[in-house]
Protein backbone atom coordinates (compact mmCIF):
# COMPACT_ATOMS: atom_id res chain seq x y z
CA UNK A 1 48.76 62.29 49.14
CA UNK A 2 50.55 58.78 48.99
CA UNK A 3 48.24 55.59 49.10
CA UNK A 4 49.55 53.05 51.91
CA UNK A 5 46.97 50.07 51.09
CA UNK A 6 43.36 49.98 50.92
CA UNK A 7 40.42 47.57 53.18
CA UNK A 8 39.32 45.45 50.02
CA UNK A 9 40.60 41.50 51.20
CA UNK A 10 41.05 39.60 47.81
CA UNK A 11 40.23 36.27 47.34
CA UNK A 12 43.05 34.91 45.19
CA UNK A 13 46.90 35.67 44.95
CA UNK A 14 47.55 38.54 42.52
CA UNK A 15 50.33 36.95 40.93
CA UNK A 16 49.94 38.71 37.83
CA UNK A 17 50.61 42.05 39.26
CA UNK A 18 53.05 41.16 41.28
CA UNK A 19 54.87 39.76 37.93
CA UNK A 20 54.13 43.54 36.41
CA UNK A 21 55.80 45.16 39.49
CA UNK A 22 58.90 42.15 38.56
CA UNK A 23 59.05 42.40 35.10
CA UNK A 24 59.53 46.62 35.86
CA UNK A 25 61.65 46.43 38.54
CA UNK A 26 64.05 43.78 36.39
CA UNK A 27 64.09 45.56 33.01
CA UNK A 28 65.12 49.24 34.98
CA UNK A 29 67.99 47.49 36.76
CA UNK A 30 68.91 46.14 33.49
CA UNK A 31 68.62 49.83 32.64
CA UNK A 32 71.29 51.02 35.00
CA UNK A 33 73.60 48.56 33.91
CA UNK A 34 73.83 49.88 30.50
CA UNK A 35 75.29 53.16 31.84
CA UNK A 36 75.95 56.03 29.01
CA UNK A 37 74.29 53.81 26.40
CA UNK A 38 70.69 53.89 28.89
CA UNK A 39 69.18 56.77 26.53
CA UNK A 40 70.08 55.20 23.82
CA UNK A 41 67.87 51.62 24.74
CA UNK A 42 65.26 54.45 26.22
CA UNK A 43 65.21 56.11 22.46
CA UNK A 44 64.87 53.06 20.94
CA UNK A 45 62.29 51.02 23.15
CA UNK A 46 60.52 54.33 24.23
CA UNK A 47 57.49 55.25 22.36
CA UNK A 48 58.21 58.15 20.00
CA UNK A 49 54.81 59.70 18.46
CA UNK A 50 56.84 60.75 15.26
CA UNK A 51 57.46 57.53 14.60
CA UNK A 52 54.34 56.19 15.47
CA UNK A 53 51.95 58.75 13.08
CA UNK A 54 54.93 57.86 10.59
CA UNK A 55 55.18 54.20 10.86
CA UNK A 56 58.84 55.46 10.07
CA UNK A 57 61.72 54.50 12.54
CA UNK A 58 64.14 56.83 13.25
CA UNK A 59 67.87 56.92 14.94
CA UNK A 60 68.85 54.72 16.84
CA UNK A 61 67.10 52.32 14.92
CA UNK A 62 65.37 49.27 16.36
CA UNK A 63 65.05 46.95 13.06
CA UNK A 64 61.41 46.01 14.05
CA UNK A 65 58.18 47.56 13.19
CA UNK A 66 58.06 50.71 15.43
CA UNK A 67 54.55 49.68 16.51
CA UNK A 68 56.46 47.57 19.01
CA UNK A 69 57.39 50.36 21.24
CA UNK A 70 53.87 50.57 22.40
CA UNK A 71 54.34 47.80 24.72
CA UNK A 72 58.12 47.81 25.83
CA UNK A 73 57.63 51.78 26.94
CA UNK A 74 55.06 50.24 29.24
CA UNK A 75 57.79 48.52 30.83
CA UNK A 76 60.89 51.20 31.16
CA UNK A 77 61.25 53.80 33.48
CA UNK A 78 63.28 57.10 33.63
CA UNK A 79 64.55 57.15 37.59
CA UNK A 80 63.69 54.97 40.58
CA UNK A 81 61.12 57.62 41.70
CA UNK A 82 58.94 56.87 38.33
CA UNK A 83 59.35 53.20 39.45
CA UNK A 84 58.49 53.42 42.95
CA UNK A 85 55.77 55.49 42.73
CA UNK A 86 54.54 53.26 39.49
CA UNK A 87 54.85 49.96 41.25
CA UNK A 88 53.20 51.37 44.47
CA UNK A 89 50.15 52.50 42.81
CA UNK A 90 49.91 49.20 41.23
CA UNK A 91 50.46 47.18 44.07
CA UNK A 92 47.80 48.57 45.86
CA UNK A 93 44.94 49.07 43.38
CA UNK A 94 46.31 46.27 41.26
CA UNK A 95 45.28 43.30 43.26
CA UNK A 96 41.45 44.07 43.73
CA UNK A 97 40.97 44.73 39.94
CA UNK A 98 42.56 41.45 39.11
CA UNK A 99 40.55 39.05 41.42
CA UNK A 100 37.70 41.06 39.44
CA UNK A 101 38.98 40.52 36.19
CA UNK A 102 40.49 37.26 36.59
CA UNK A 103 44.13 36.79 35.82
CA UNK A 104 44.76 36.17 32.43
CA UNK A 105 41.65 39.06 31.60
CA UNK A 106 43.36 41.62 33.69
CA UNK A 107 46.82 40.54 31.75
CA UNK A 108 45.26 42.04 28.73
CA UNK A 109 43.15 44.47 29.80
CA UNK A 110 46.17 46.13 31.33
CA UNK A 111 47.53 45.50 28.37
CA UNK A 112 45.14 47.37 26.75
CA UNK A 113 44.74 50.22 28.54
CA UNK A 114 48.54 50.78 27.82
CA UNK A 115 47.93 51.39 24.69
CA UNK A 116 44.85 53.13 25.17
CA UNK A 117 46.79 55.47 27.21
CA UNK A 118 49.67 55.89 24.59
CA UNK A 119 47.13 56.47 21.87
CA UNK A 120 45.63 59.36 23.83
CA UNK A 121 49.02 61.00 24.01
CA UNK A 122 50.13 59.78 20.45
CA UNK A 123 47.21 62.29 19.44
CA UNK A 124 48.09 65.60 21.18
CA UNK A 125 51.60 65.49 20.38
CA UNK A 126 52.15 63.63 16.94
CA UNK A 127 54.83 65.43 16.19
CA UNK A 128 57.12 64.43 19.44
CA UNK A 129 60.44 63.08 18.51
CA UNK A 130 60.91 62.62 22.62
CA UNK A 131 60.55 59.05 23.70
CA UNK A 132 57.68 58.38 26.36
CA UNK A 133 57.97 55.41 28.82
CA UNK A 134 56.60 54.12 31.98
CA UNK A 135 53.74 52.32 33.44
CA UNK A 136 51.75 54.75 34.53
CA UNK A 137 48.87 55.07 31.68
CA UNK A 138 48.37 51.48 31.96
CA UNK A 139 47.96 51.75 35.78
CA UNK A 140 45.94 54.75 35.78
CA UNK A 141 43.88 52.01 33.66
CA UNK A 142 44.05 49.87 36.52
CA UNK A 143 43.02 52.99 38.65
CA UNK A 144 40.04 54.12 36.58
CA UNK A 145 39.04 49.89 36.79
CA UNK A 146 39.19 50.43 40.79
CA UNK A 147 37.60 53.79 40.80
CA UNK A 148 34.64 51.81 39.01
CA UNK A 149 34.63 49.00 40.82
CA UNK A 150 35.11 49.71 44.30
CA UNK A 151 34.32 53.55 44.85
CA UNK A 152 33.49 53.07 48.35
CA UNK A 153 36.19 51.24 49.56
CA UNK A 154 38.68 53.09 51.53
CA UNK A 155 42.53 54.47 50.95
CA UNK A 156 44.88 54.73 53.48
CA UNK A 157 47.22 57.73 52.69
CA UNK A 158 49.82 59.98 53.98
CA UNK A 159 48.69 63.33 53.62
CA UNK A 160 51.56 65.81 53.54
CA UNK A 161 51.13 69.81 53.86
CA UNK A 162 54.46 71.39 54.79
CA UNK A 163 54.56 70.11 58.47
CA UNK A 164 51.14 69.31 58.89
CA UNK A 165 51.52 65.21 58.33
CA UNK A 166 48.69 62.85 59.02
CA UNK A 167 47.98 59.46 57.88
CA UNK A 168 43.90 59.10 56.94
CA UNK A 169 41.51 56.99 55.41
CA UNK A 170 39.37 58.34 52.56
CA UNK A 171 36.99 56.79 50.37
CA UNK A 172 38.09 55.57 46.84
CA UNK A 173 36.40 57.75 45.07
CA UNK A 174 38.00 61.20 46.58
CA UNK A 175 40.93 59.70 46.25
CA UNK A 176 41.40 58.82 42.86
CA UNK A 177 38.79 61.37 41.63
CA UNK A 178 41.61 64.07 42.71
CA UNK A 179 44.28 61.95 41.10
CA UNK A 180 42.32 61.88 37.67
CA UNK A 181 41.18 66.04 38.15
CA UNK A 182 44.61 66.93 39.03
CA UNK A 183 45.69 64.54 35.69
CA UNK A 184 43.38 67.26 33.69
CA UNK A 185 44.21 70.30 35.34
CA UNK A 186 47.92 69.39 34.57
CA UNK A 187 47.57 67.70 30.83
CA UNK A 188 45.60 71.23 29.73
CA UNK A 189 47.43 73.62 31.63
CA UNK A 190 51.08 72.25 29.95
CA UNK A 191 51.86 72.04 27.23
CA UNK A 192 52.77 68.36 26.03
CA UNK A 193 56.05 69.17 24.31
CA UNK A 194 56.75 71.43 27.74
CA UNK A 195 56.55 68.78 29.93
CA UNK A 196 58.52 65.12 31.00
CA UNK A 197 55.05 63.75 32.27
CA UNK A 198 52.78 62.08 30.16
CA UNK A 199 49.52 63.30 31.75
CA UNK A 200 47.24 62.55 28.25
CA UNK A 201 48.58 59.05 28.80
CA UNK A 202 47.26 59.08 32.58
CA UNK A 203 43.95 60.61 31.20
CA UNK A 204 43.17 58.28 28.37
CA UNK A 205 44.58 55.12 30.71
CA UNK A 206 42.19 56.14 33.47
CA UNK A 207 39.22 56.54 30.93
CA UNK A 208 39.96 53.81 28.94
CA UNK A 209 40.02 51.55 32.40
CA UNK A 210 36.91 53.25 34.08
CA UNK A 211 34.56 52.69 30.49
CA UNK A 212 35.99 48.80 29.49
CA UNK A 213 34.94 47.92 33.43
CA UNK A 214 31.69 49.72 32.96
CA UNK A 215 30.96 48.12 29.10
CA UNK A 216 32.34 44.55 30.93
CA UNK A 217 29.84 45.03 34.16
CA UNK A 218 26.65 45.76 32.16
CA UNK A 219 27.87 43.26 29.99
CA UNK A 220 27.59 40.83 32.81
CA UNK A 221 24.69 41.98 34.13
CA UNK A 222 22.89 41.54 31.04
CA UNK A 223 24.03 37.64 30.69
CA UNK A 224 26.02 37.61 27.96
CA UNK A 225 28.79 35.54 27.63
């Protein structure tokens, strides 16, 4: 299933996802330009667990405290197909959460679930010398937010079954609900070290998003400021 758009109208300009969906877009084509030497700037701005459990870098050095590569892997991708599909989900879910949040609160609360989402898959594979990057755990944060927030709006999608195609709207919560079980099913059926997808890091995002909403609604609710 591929999300189109969604029926939730938002009452101020989501500037600070569109700047995400920039700053991606921008740092991969600076990617491509670097030709042979693009695993090389992946290995050293990637997120490496080793060298995160280690606080140790390791070749190709980066000359800065390793910690750093928390936040630039949020912002590097491996092929335009991790962009695309990255960018997409954030454009569409992306834009609701942050007229909830407010701008500069959604800034670091996607911020946050980043690394959220990277400590989640720091902790079943501490041992990985291979380099994790993308988005995608900080906008499953941005999912689990939505899924939380709005679990009644509804999703347009493409559903796709060999040649059965159909374009349908479904409720929120089916929608991502089956993104987040399928996220499971995959992260405990393979193997972290046997896989190129980060599915902890879509786990712990989507958590990490769904429980700081819920801890920042009751929070709300209960007047505190």
């Amino acid at each position: 299933m591929i999300p189109l758009r969604d029926n939730i109208p938002t009452k101020t300009f989501p500037f600070v996802t569109y700047l995400l969906i920039f700053i991606n877009v921008v740092l991969f084509i600076y990617e491509l330009t670097l030709g042979e030497f693009t695993n090389v700037f992946v290995s050293k701005y990637g997120c490496i667990p080793y060298e995160i459990t280690r606080a140790r870098d390791i070749e190709p050095y980066i000359n800065i405290p390793v910690y750093f590569t928390l936040l630039s892997s949020m912002f590097l991708h491996g092929s335009w197909w991790h962009l695309i599909g990255n960018t997409l989900f954030l454009f569409i879910f992306g834009d609701n959460v942050e007229d909830w949040w407010g701008h500069r609160r959604y800034l670091l609360m996607y911020i946050s679930f980043g690394l959220i989402a990277a400590g989640l898959q720091i902790l079943v594979s501490p041992n990985s010398m291979v380099p994790f990057i993308g988005a995608s755990g900080a906008i499953a944060g941005v999912m689990g937010s939505y899924f939380f927030l709005y679990p009644h709006a509804k999703v347009n999608v493409l559903f796709v079954f060999f040649f059965f195609i159909r374009v349908v709207w479904i409720p929120a919560f089916l929608f991502l609900g089956f993104w987040i079980l399928l996220q499971i099913l995959y992260g405990f059926l393979t193997l972290p070290a046997g896989s190129n997808i980060a599915f902890f890091a879509h786990i712990g995002g989507f958590f990490g998003g769904l429980l700081l909403t819920r801890w920042s609604v009751r929070r709300k609710l209960k007047g505190w400021r």
